[in-house]
N, C-alpha and C. Protein backbone atom coordinates (compact mmCIF):
# COMPACT_ATOMS: atom_id res chain seq x y z
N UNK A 1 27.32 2.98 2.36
CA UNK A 1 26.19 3.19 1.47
C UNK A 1 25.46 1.87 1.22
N UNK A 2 26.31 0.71 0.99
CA UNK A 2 25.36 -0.75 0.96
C UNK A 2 24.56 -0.92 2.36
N UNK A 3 25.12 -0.53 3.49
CA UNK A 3 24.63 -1.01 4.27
C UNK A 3 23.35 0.13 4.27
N UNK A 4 23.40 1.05 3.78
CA UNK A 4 21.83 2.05 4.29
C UNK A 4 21.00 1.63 3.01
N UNK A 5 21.53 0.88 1.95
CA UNK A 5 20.93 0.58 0.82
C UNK A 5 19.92 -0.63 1.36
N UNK A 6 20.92 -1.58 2.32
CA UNK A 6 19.75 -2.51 2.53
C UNK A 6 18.76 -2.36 3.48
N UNK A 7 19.29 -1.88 4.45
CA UNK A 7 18.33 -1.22 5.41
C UNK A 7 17.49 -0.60 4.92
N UNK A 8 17.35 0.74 4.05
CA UNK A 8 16.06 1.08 3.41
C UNK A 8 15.42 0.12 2.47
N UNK A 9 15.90 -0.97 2.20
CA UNK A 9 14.98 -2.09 1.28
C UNK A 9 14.37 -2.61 2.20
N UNK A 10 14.75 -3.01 3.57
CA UNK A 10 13.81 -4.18 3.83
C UNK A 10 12.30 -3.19 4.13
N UNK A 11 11.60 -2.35 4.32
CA UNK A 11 10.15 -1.99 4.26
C UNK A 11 9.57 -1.91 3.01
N UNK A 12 10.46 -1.52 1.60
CA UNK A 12 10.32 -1.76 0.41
C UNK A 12 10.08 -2.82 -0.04
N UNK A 13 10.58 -3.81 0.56
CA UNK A 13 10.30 -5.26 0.00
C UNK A 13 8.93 -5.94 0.62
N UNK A 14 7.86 -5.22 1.32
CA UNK A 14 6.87 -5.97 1.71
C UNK A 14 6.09 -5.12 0.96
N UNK A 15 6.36 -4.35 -0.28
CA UNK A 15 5.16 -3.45 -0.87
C UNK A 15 4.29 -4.63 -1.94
N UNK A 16 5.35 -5.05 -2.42
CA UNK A 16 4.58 -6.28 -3.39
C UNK A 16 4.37 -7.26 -2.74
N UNK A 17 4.71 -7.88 -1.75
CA UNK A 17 4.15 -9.18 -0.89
C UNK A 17 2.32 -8.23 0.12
N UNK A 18 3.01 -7.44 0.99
CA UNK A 18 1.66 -7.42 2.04
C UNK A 18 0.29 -7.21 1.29
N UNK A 19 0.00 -6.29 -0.09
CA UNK A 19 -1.12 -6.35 0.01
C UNK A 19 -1.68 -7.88 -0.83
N UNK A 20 -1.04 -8.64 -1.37
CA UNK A 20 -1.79 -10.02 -1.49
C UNK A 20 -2.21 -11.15 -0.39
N UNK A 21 -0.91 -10.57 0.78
CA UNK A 21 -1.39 -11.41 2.08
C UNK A 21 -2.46 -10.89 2.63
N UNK A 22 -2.69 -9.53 2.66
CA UNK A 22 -4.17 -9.19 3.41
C UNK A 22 -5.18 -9.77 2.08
N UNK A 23 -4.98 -9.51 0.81
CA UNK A 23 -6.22 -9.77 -0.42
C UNK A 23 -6.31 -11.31 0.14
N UNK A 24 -5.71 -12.20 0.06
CA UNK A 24 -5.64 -13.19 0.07
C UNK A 24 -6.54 -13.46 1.54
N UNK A 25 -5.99 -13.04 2.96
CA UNK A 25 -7.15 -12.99 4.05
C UNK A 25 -8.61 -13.04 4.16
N UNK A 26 -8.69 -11.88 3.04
CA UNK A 26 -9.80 -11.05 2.86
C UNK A 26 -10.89 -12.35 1.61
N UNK A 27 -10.15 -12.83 0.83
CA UNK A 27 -11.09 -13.69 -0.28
C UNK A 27 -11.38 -14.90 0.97
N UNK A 28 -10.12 -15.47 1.79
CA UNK A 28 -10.79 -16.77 2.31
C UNK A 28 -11.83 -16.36 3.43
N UNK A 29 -11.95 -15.45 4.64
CA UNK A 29 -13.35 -15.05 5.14
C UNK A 29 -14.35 -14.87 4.11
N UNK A 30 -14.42 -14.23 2.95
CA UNK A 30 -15.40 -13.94 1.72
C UNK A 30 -16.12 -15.35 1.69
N UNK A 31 -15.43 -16.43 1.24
CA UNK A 31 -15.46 -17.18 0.46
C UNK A 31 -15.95 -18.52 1.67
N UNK A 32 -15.73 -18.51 3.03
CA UNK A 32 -16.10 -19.11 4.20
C UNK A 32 -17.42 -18.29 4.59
N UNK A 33 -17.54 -17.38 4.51
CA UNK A 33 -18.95 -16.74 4.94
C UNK A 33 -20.14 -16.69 4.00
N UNK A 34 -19.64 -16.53 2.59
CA UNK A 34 -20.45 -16.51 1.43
C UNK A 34 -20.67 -17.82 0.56
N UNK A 35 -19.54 -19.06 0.55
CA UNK A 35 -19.59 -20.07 0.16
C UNK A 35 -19.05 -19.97 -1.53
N UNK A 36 -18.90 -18.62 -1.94
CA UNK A 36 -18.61 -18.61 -3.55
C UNK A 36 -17.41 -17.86 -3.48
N UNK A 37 -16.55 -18.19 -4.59
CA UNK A 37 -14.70 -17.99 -4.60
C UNK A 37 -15.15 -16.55 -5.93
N UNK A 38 -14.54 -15.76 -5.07
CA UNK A 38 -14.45 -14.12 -6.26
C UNK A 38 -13.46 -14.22 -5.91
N UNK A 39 -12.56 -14.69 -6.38
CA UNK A 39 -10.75 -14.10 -6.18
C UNK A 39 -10.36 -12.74 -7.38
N UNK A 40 -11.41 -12.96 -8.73
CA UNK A 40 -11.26 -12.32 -9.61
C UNK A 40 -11.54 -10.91 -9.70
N UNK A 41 -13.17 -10.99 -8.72
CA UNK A 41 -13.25 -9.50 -8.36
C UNK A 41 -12.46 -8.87 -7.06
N UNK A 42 -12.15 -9.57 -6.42
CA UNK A 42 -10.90 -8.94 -5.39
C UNK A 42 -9.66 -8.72 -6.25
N UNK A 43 -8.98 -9.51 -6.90
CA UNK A 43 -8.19 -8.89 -7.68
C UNK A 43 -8.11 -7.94 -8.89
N UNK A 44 -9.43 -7.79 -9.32
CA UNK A 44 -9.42 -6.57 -10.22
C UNK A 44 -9.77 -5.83 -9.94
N UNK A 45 -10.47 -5.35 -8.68
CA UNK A 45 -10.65 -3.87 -7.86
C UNK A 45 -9.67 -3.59 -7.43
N UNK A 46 -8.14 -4.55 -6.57
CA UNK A 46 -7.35 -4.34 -6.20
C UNK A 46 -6.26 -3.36 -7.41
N UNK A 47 -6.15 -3.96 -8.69
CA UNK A 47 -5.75 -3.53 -9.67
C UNK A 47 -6.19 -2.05 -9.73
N UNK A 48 -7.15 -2.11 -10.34
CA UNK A 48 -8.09 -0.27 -10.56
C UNK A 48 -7.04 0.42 -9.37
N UNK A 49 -7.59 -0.05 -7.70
CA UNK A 49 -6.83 1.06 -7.36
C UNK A 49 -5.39 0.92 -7.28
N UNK A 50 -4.47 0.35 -7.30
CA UNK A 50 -3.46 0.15 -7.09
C UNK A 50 -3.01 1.37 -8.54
N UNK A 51 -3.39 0.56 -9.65
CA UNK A 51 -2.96 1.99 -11.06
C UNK A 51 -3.54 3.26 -10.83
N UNK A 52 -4.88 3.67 -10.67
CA UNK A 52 -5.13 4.71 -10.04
C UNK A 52 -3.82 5.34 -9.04
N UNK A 53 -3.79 4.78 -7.81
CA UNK A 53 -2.83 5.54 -6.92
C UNK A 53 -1.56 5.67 -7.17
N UNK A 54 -1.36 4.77 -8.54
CA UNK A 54 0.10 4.99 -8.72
C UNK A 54 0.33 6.55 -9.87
N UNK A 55 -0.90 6.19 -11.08
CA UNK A 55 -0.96 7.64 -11.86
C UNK A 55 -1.30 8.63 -10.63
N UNK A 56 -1.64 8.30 -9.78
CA UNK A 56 -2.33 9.74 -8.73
C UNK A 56 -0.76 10.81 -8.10
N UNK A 57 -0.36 9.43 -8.19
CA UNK A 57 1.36 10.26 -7.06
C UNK A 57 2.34 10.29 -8.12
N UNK A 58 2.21 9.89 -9.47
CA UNK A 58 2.73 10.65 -10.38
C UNK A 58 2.55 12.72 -10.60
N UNK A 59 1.09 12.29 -11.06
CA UNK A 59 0.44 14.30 -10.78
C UNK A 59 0.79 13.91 -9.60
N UNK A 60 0.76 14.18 -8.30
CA UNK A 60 0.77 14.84 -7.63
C UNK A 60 2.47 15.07 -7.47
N UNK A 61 3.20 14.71 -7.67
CA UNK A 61 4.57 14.52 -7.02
C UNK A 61 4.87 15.47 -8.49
N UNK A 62 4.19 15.51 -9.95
CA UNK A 62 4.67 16.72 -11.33
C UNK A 62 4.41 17.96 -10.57
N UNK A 63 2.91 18.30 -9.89
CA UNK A 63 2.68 19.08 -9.83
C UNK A 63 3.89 20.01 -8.68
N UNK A 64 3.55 18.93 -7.83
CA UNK A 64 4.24 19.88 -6.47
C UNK A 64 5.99 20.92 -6.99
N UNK A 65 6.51 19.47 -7.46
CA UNK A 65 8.06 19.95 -8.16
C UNK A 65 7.67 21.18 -9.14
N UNK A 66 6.83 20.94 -9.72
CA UNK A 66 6.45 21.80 -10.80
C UNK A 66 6.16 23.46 -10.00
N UNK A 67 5.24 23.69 -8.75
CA UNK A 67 5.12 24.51 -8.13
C UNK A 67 5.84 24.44 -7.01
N UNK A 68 6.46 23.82 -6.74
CA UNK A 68 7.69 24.71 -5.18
C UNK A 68 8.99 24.30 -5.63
N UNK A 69 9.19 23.73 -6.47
CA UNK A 69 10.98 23.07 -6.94
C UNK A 69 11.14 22.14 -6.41
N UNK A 70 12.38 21.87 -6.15
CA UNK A 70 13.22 20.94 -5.17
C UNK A 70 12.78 20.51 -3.34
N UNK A 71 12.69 22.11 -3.41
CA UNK A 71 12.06 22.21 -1.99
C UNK A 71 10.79 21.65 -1.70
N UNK A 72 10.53 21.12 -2.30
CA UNK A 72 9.12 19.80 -1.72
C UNK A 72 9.36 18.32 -1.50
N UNK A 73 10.62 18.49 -1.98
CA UNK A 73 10.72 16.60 -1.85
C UNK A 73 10.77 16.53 -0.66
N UNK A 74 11.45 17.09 0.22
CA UNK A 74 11.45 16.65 1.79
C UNK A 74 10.07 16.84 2.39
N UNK A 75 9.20 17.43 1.77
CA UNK A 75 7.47 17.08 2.22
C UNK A 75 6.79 16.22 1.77
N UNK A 76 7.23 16.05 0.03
CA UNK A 76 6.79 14.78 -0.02
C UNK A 76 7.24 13.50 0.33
N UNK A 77 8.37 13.74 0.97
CA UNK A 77 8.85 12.35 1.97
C UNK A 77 8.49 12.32 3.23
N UNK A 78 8.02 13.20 3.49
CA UNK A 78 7.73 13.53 4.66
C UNK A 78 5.73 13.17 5.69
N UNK A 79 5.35 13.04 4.16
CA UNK A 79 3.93 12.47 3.82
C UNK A 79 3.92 11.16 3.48
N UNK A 80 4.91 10.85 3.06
CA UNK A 80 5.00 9.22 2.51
C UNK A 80 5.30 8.85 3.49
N UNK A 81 6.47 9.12 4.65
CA UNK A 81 5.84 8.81 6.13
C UNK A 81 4.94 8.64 7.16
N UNK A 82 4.17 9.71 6.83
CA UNK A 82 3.28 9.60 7.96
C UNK A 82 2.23 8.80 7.44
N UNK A 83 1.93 8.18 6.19
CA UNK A 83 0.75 7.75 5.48
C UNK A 83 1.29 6.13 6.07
N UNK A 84 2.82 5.93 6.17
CA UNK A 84 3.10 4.29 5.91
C UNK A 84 2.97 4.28 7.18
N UNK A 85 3.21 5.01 8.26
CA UNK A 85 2.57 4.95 9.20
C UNK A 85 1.31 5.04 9.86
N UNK A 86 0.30 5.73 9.24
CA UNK A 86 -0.55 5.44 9.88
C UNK A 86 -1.32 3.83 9.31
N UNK A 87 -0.99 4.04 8.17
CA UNK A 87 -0.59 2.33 7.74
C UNK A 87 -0.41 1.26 8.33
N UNK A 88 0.87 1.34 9.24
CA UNK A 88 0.77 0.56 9.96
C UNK A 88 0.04 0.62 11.40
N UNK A 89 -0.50 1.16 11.97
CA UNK A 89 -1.41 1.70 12.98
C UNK A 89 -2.33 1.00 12.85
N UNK A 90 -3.10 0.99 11.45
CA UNK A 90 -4.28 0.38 10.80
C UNK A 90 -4.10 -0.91 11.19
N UNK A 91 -3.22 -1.63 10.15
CA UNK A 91 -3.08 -3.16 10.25
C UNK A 91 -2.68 -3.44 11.26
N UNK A 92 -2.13 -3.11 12.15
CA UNK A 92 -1.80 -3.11 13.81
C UNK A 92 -3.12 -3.52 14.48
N UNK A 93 -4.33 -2.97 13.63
CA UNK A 93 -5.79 -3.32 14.37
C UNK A 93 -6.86 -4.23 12.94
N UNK A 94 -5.87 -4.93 12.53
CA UNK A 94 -6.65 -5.70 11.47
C UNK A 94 -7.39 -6.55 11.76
N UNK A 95 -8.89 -6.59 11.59
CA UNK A 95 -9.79 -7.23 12.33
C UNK A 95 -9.98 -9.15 11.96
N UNK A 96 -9.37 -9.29 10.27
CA UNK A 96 -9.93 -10.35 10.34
C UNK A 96 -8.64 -11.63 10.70
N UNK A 97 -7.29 -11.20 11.52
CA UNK A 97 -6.95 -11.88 12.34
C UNK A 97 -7.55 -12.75 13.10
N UNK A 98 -8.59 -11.70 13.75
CA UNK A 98 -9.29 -12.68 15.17
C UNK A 98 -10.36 -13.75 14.42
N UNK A 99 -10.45 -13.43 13.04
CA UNK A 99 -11.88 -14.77 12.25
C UNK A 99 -11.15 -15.71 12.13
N UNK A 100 -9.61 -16.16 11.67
CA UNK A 100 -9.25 -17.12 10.86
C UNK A 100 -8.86 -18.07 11.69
């Protein structure tokens, strides 16, 4: 059980690191192309949605249990897959690699 404990951490553990390494990407092209530093508005839009999507998969994850039982968690794991995947698909083709 430790050992599947850590194994399912290590993709868990880049949830709070990756999106400041892409924010962080994303302000220094901004800030090289535009000449003015918004780190503040990149980080407080990032915020909005980040709480947004987190109250969002709260309802959605009340509702579902609420209407099919038990028998949805394996769909809603099953969606949380295919989303972190196409996830990574995405950043697989992250464009501002090739600027920096």
């Amino acid at each position: 059980m430790q050992v599947l404990l850590v194994v399912s951490d290590l993709p868990v553990a880049g949830v709070p690191v990756l999106p400041f390494a892409l924010l962080a990407d994303v302000i220094d092209v901004d800030a090289k192309s535009s000449g003015a530093r918004r780190e503040a508005i990149y980080f407080g839009v990032q915020a909005i949605f980040l709480k947004s999507i987190i109250g969002l998969s709260v309802v959605t994850f009340a509702t579902s249990h609420a209407l099919f039982g038990a028998r949805s968690l394996p769909w809603i794991a099953g969606a949380a897959d295919g989303i972190c995947a196409m996830g990574l698909v995405i950043f697989c083709f992250y464009p501002l690699r090739k600027q920096l």
